[in-house]
Protein backbone atom coordinates (compact mmCIF):
# COMPACT_ATOMS: atom_id res chain seq x y z
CA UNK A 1 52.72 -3.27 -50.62
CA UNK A 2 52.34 -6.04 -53.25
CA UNK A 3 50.86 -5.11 -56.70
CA UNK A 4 47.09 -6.18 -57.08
CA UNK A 5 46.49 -9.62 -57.86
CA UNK A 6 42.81 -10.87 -57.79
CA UNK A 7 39.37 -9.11 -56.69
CA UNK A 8 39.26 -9.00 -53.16
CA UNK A 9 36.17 -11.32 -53.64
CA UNK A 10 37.82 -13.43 -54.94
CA UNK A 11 40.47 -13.94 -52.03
CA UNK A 12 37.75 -15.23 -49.43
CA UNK A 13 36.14 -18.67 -49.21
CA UNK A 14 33.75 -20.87 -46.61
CA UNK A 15 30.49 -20.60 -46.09
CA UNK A 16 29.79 -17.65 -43.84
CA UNK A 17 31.57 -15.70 -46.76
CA UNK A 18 29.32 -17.67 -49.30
CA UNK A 19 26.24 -16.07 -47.21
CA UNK A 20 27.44 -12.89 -47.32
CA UNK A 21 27.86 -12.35 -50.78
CA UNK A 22 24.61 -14.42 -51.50
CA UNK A 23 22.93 -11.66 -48.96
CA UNK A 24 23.92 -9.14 -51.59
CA UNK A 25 23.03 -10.73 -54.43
CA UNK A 26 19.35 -10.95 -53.46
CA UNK A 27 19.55 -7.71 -52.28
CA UNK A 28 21.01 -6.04 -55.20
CA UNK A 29 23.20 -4.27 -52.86
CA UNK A 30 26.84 -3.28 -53.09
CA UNK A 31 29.16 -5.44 -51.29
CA UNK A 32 32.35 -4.19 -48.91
CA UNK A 33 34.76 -7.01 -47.00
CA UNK A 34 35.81 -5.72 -43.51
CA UNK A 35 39.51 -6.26 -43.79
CA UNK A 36 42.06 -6.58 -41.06
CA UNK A 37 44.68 -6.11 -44.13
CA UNK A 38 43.43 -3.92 -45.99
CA UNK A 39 40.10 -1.47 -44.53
CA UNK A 40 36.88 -1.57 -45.96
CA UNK A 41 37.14 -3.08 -49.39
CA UNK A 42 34.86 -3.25 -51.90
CA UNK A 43 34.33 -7.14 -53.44
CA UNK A 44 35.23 -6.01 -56.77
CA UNK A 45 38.51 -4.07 -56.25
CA UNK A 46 41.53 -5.66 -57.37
CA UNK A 47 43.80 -5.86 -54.61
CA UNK A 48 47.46 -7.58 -53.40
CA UNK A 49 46.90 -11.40 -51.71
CA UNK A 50 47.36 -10.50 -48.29
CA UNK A 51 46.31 -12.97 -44.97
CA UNK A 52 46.18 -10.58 -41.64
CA UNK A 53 42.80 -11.41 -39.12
CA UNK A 54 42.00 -9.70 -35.90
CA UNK A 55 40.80 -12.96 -34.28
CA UNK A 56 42.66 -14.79 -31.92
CA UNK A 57 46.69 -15.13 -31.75
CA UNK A 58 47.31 -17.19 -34.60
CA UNK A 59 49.88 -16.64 -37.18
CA UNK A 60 47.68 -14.41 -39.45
CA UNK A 61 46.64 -12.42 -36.65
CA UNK A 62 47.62 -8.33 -36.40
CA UNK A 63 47.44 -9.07 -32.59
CA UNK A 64 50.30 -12.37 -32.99
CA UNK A 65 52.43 -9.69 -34.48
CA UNK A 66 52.62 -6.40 -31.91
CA UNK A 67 54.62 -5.68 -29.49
CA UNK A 68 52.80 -4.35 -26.21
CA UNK A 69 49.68 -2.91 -26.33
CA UNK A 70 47.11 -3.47 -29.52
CA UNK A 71 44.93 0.06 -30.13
CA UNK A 72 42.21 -2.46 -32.36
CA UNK A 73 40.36 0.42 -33.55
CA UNK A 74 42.96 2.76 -34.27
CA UNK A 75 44.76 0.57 -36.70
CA UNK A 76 41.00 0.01 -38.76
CA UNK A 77 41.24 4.03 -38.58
CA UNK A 78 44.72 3.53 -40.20
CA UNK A 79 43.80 1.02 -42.90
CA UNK A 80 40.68 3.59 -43.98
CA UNK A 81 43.17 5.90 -45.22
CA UNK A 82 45.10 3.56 -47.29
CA UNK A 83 45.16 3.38 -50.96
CA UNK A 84 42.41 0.02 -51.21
CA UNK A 85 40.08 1.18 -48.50
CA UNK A 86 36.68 3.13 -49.36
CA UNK A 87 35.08 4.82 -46.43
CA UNK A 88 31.88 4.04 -44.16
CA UNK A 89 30.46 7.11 -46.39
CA UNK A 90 31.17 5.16 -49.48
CA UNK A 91 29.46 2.21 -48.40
CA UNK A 92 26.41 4.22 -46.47
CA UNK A 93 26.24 6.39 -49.82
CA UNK A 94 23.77 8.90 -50.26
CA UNK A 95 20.42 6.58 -50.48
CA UNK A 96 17.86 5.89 -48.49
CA UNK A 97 18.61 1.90 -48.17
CA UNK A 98 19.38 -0.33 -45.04
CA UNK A 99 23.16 -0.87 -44.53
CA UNK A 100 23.93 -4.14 -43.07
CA UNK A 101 26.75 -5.67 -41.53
CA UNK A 102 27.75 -8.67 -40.20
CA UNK A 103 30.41 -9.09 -37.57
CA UNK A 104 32.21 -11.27 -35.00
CA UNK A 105 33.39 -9.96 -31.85
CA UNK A 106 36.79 -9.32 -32.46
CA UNK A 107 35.95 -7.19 -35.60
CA UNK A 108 33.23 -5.37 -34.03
CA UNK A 109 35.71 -3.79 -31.32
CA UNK A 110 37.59 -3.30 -34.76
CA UNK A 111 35.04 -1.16 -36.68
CA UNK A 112 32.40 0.57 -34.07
CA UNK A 113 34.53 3.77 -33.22
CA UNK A 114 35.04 5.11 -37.27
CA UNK A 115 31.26 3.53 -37.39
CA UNK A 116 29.90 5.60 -34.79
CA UNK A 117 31.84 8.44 -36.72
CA UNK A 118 28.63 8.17 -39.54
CA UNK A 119 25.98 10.69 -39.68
CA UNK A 120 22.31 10.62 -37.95
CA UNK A 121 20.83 9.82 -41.19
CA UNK A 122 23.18 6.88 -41.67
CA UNK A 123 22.83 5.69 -38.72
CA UNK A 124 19.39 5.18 -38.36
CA UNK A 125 19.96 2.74 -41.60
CA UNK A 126 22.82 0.89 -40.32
CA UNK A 127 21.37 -2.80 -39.24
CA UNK A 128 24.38 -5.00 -37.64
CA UNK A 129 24.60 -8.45 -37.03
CA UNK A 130 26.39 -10.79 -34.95
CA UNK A 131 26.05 -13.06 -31.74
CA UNK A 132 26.81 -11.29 -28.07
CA UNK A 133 28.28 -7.93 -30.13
CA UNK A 134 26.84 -5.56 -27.49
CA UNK A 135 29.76 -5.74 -24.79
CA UNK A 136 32.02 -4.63 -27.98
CA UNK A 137 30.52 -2.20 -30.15
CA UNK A 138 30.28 1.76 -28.50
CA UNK A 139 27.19 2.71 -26.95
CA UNK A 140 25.84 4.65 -29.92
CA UNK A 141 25.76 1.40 -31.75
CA UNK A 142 24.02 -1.00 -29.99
CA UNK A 143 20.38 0.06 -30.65
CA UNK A 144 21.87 -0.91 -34.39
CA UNK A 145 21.89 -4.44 -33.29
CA UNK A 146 19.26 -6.77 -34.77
CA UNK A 147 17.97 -8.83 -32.44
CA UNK A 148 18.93 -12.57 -33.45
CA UNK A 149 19.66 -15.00 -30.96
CA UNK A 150 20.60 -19.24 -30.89
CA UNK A 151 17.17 -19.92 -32.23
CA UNK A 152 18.36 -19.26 -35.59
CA UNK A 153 19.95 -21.83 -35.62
CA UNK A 154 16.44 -23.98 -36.01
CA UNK A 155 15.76 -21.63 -38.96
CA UNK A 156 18.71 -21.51 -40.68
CA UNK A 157 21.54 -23.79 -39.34
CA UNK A 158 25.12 -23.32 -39.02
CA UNK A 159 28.08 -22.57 -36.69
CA UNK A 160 28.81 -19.64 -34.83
CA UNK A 161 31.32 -18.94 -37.21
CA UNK A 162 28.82 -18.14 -39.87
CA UNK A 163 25.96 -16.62 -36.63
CA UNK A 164 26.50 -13.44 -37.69
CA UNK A 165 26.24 -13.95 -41.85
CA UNK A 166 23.74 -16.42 -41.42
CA UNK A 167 21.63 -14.05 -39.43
CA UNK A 168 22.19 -11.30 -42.37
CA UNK A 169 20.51 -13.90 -44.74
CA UNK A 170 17.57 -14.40 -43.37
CA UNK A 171 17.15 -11.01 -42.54
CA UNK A 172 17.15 -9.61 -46.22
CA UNK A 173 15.12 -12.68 -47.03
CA UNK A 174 12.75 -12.25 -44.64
CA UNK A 175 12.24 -8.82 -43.70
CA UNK A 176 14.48 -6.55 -46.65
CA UNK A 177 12.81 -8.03 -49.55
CA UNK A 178 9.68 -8.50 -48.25
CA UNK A 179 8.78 -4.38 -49.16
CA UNK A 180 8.58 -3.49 -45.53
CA UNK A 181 9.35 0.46 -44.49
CA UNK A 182 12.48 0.70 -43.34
CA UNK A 183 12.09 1.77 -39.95
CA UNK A 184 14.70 0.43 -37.29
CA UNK A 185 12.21 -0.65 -34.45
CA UNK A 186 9.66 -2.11 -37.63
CA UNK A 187 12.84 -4.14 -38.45
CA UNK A 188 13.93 -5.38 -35.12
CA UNK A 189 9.90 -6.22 -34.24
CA UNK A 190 9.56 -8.38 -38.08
CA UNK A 191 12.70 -10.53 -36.76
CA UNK A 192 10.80 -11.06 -33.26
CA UNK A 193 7.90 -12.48 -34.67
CA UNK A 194 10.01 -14.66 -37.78
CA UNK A 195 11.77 -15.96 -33.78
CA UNK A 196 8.59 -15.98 -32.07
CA UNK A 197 7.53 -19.87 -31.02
CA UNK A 198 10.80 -21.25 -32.25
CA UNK A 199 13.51 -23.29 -29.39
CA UNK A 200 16.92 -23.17 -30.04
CA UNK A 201 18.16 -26.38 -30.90
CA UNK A 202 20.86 -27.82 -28.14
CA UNK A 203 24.66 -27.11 -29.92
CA UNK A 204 27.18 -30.07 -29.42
CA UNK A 205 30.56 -29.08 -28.23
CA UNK A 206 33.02 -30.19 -30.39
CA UNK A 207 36.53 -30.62 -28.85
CA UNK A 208 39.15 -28.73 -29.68
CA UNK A 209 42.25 -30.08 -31.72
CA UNK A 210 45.91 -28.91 -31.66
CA UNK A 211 47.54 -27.80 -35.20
CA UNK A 212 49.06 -30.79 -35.34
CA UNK A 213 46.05 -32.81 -35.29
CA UNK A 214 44.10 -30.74 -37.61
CA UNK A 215 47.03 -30.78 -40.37
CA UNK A 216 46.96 -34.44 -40.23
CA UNK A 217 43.28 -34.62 -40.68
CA UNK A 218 43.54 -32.02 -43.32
CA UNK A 219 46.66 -33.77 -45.27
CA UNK A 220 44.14 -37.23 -44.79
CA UNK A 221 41.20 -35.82 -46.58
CA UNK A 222 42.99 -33.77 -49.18
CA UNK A 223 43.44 -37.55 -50.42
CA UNK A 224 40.20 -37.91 -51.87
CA UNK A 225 38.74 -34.46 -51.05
CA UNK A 226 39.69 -30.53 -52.48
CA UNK A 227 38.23 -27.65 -51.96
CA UNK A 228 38.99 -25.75 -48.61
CA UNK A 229 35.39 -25.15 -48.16
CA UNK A 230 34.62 -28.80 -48.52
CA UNK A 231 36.85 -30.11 -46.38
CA UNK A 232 36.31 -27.67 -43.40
CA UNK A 233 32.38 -28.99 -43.58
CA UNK A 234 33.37 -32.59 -43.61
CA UNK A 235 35.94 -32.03 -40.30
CA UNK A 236 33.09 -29.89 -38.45
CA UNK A 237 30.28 -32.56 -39.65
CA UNK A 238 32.13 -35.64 -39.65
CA UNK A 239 35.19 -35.41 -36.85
CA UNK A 240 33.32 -32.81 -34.79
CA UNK A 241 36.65 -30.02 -35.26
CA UNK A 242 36.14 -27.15 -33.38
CA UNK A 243 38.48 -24.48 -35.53
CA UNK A 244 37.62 -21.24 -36.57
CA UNK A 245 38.05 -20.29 -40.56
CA UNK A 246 41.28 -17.95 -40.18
CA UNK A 247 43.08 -20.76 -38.40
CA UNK A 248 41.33 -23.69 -41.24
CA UNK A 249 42.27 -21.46 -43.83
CA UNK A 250 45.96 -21.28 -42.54
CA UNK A 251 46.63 -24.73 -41.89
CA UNK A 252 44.84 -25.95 -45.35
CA UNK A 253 47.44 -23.52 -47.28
CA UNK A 254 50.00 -25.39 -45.03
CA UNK A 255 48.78 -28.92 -46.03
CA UNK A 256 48.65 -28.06 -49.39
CA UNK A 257 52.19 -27.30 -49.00
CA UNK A 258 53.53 -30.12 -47.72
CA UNK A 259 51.61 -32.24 -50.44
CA UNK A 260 53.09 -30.30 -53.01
CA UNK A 261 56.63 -31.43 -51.60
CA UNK A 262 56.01 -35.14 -50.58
C-alpha cells in the first residue's frame, strides 16, 4: 500500500461530490466516502492516491480487473477491515441523528449486506438515497429508501450521476434542518408533499461517445478551459456527452498527460 498522501476529501471532485460534502456542511454532520479502494473513509483521513470504482468495466474498475466471478459485497467486507476503513458503527455512532447515504446502483449491491449487519436502533436512522436502488440493496434495507423520484429534477436539477447526492441535498435542506422528529415514515411523508404537484421535466438523451472521442474533446477544451469539474459541465451542457464521472475522471488524467508531453 502507498504511504498517505492527501485527505481522502481531498482526492474527489465533480459536482455530485460537491453536494455531498455541502449536505454535511449544513448539516453539521460527519462525513464518510464509500470507497471501492479503500472501505468507508472518513473525509478527513489522510490516505494513499488510489483510483479503483465498482461501476462499469472501465480501467479503474475492481470488476475490469478479476478473474471469474466478482463476490461485490464480500470485497467491501474486506476493505472494512483494512487499516483506512472505519466501520458502519463508526459512522452510525452512538447518537440519536439520521444517517444518510447516497448511492448508485453498483455501490449499493456493494454496501447493503455489512449495512444490514447494523443494529435495530441504527437502522431505524439510516435514510438512503439513490434512483431505482431497491432491486439492489437486501430486503431489510429497502424501507430505508427515501422516496425521491425524476421529479427532482424540476426542484433541484442535475444528472443521474449526481440523482442520488442531489436528492441528499434537498433532503437535509428541506426536511433535516427544518426541526422535524426524526421518525422514518414522518421523513418519507415530508419528501411526498416537498414532490407533491411537481412533473418531472422530460431528460434529453445524450449520445454516447467512444474514448477516443471524448479525449479529443477533452484535449480541445483543456485549451482554454481547466478544472476537471468545469470541463465535464461544459461537455454534458454544451456537446450533450453522455459519460459517467469514473470514466471523465480517467480520461481527463489521460489528457492531461498527453498535454504535458506534446
Amino acid at each position: 500500500m502507498r504511504p498517505p498522501k492527501a485527505t481522502a476529501g481531498a482526492l474527489y471532485a465533480g459536482r455530485g461530490f460537491g453536494l455531498a460534502a455541502q449536505a454535511a456542511n449544513l448539516a453539521e454532520a460527519k462525513f464518510y466516502i464509500v470507497s471501492a479502494g479503500l472501505g468507508l473513509v472518513s473525509s478527513d483521513r489522510r490516505v494513499p492516491l488510489y483510483g479503483l470504482t465498482v461501476s462499469g468495466r472501465e480501467a479503474e474498475s475492481v470488476v475490469a480487473r478479476v478473474a471469474g466471478q466478482f463476490d461485490v459485497a464480500a470485497w467491501f467486507s474486506r476493505l472494512l477491515a483494512g487499516p483506512y476503513s472505519d466501520q458502519w458503527t463508526d459512522a452510525a455512532g452512538q447518537g440519536s441523528g439520521r444517517v444518510l447515504i447516497a448511492l448508485t446502483r453498483p455501490y449499493a449491491q456493494m454496501v447493503g449486506d455489512s449495512l444490514s449487519a447494523l443494529g435495530p436502533q441504527a437502522l431505524a436512522r439510516l435514510r438512503i438515497f439513490g434512483a431505482s436502488l431497491a432491486p439492489a440493496l437486501p430486503t431489510l434495507l429497502r424501507p430505508m429508501l427515501v422516496p425521491y423520484d425524476p421529479r427532482l429534477d424540476a426542484i433541484l436539477p442535475g444528472t443521474r450521476a449526481d440523482f442520488s447526492q442531489r436528492a441528499l441535498l434537498h433532503f437535509v435542506r428541506s426536511v433535516a434542518l427544518k426541526g422535524n422528529a426524526q421518525d422514518r415514515d414522518a421523513d418519507h411523508a415530508a419528501v411526498e408533499i416537498a414532490l407533491r404537484g411537481v412533473t418531472a421535466p422530460d431528460r434529453m438523451r445524450r449520445p454516447r461517445r467512444t474514448d477516443t472521442e471524448i479525449l479529443q474533446l477533452i484535449l480541445a477544451r483543456l485549451r482554454s478551459q481547466s478544472g476537471i469539474a468545469r470541463i465535464l459541465r461544459a461537455l454534458r451542457d454544451d456537446e450533450g456527452v453522455a459519460c459517467e464521472q469514473a470514466r471523465f475522471s480517467r480520461l481527463y488524467r489521460a489528457a492531461l498527460q498527453r498535454q504535458a508531453v506534446a
